[in-house]
Protein backbone atom coordinates (compact mmCIF):
# COMPACT_ATOMS: atom_id res chain seq x y z
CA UNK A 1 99.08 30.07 132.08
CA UNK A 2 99.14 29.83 135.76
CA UNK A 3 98.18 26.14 137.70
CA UNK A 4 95.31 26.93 140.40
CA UNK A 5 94.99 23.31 141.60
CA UNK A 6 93.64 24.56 145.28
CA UNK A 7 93.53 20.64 145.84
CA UNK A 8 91.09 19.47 144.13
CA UNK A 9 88.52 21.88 144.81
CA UNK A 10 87.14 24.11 142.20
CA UNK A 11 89.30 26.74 141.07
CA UNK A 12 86.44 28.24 138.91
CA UNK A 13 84.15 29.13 141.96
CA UNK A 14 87.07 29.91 144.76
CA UNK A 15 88.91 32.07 141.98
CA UNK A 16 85.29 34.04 141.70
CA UNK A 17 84.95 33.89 145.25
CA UNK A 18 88.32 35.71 146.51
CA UNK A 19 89.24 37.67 143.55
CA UNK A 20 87.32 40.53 144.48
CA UNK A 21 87.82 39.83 148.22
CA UNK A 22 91.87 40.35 147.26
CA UNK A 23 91.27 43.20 145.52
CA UNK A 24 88.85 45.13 147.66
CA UNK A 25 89.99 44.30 150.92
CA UNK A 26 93.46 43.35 151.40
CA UNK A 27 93.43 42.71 154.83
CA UNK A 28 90.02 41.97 155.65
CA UNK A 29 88.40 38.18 156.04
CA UNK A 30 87.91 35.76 153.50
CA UNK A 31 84.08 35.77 153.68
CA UNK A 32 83.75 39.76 153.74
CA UNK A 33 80.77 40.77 152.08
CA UNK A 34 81.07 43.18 148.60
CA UNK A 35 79.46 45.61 147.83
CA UNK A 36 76.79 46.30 145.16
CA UNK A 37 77.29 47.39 142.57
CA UNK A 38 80.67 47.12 142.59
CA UNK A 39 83.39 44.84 141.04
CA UNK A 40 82.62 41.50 139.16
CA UNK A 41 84.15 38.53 138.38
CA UNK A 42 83.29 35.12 136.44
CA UNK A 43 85.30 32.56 135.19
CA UNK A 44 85.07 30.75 131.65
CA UNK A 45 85.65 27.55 129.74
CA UNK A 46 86.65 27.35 125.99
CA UNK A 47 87.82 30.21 123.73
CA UNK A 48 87.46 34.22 125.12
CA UNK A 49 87.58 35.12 122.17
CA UNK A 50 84.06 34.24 120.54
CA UNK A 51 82.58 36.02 123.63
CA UNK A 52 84.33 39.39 123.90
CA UNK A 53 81.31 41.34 122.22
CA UNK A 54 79.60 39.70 124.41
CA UNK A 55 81.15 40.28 127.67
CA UNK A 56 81.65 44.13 126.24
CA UNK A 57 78.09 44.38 126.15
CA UNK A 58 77.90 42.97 129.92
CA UNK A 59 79.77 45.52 130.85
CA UNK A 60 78.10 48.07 129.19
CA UNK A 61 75.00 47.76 130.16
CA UNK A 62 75.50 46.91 133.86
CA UNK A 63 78.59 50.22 134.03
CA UNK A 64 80.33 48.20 136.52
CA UNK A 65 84.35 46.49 135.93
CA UNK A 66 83.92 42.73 134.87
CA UNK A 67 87.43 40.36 135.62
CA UNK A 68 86.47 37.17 133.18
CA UNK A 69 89.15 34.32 134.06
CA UNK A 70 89.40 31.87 131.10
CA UNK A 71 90.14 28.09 131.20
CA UNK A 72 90.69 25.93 128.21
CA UNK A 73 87.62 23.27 129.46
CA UNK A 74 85.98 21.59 132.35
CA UNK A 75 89.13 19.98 133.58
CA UNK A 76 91.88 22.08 133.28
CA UNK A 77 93.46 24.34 136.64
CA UNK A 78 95.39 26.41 134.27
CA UNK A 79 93.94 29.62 134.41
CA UNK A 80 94.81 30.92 130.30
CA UNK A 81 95.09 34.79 131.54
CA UNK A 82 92.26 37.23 133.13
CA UNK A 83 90.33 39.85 130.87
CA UNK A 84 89.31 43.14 132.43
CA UNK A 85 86.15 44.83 130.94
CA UNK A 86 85.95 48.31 131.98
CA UNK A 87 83.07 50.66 131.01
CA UNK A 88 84.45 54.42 130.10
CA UNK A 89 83.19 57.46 128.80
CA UNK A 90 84.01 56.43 125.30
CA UNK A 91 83.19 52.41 125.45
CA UNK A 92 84.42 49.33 126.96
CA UNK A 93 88.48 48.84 127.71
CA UNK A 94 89.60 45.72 127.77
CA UNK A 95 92.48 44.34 128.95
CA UNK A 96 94.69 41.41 129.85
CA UNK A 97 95.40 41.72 133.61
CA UNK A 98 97.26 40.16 136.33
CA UNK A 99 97.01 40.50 139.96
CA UNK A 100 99.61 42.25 141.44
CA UNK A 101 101.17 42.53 145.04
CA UNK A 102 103.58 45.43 145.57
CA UNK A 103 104.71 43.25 148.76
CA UNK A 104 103.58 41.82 151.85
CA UNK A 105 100.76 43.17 153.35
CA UNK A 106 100.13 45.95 150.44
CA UNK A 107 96.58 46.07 148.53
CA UNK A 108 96.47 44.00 145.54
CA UNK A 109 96.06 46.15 142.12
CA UNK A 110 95.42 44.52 138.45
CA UNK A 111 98.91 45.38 136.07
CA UNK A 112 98.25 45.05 132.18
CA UNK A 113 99.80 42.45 130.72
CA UNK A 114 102.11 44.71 129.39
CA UNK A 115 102.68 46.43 132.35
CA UNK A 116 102.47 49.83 131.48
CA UNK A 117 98.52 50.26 133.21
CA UNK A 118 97.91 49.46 136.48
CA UNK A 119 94.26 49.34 138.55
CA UNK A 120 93.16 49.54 141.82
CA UNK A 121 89.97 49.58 143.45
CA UNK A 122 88.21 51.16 146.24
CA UNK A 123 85.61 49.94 148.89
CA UNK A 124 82.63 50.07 146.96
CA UNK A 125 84.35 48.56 144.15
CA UNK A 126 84.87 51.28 141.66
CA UNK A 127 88.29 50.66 139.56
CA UNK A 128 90.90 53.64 139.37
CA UNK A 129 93.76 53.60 137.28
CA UNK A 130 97.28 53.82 139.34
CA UNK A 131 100.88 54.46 138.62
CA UNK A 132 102.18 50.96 137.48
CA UNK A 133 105.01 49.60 138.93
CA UNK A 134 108.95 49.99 138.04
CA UNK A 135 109.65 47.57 135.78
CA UNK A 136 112.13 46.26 138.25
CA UNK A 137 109.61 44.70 140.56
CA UNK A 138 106.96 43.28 137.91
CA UNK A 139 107.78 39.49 137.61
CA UNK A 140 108.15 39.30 141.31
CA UNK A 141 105.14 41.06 142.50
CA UNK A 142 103.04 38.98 139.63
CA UNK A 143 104.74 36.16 141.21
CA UNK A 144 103.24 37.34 144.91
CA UNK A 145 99.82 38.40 143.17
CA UNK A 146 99.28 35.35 141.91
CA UNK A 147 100.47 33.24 145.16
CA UNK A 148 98.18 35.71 147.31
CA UNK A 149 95.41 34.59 145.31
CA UNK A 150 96.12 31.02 145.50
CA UNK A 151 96.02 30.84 149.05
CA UNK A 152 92.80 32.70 149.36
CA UNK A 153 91.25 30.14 147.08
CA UNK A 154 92.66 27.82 148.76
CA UNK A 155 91.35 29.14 152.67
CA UNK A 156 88.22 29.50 151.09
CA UNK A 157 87.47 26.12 149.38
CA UNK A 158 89.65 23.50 151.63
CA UNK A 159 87.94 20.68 153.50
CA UNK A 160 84.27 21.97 151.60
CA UNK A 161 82.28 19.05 150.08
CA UNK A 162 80.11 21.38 148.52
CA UNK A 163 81.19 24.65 147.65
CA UNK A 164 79.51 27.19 150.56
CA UNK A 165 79.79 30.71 148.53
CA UNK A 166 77.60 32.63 146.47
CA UNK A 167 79.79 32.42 142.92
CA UNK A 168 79.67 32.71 138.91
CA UNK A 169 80.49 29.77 136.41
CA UNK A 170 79.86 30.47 132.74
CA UNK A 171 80.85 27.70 130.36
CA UNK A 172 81.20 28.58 126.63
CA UNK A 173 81.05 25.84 124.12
């Protein structure tokens, strides 16, 4: 589990909000626009695991990369792990992901929880599968991934009574 307490903002909406900024453009502004298709990204409260054929199917029919954070409930920060849904010629991949930063400055890419896959994607939001890191440098650029991602929740929610960005909540009971 990983704490996203941005400060008492959301961490549901600014997590949906900058993950796909983070991952699509690196160095660009907070507020860039996406494309369309392209990459999606929704958090979730209560158990992943009663909605997997459902998410599956999601991705399926729409052909386009789904990133589904999951929280325990409405209260929690701790984000339980992020599920990639990936449409491919034979049916829907899914994996556990985390975001990953090679270092400083790099483009962020998605490493398995296992880290044997890695993902990247390009401007219009189409995933590719990469080389994954040595072993060597996983827990530390998981460690920057994660912190990269923190602080663009964190530019994009602060000092916001009400949250000013297009996002995706789903709660599961």
């Amino acid at each position: 589990m990983i704490d996203l307490n941005i400060g008492g903002a959301c961490p549901r909406r600014a997590l949906t909000y900058a993950f796909p900024r983070a991952l699509l453009f690196p160095s660009g502004p907070l507020d860039a626009p996406l494309p369309s298709p392209g990459l999606s990204v929704m958090a979730v409260n209560g158990s992943l695991q009663e909605c997997i054929a459902m998410f599956s199917g999601i991705a399926a029919k729409t052909g386009r990369t789904w990133l589904v954070a999951n929280f325990a409930d409405d209260f929690t920060n701790d984000c339980r792990g992020i599920v990639q849904f990936r449409p491919t010629a034979t049916g829907i991949d899914v994996t556990m992901v985390h975001p990953f930063l090679p270092k400083g400055g790099a483009a962020m890419i998605l490493l398995s929880a296992c880290a044997t896959r890695a993902f990247a994607f390009n401007a219009h939001g189409e995933i590719v599968d990469v080389p994954p890191p040595p072993r060597s440098k996983v827990s530390r650029g998981i460690d920057r991934g994660w912190a990269e991602l923190k602080r663009r929740m964190m530019a994009s929610a602060t000092g916001n009574d009400l949250w000013p960005h297009e996002s995706w909540e789903i709660r599961v009971a």
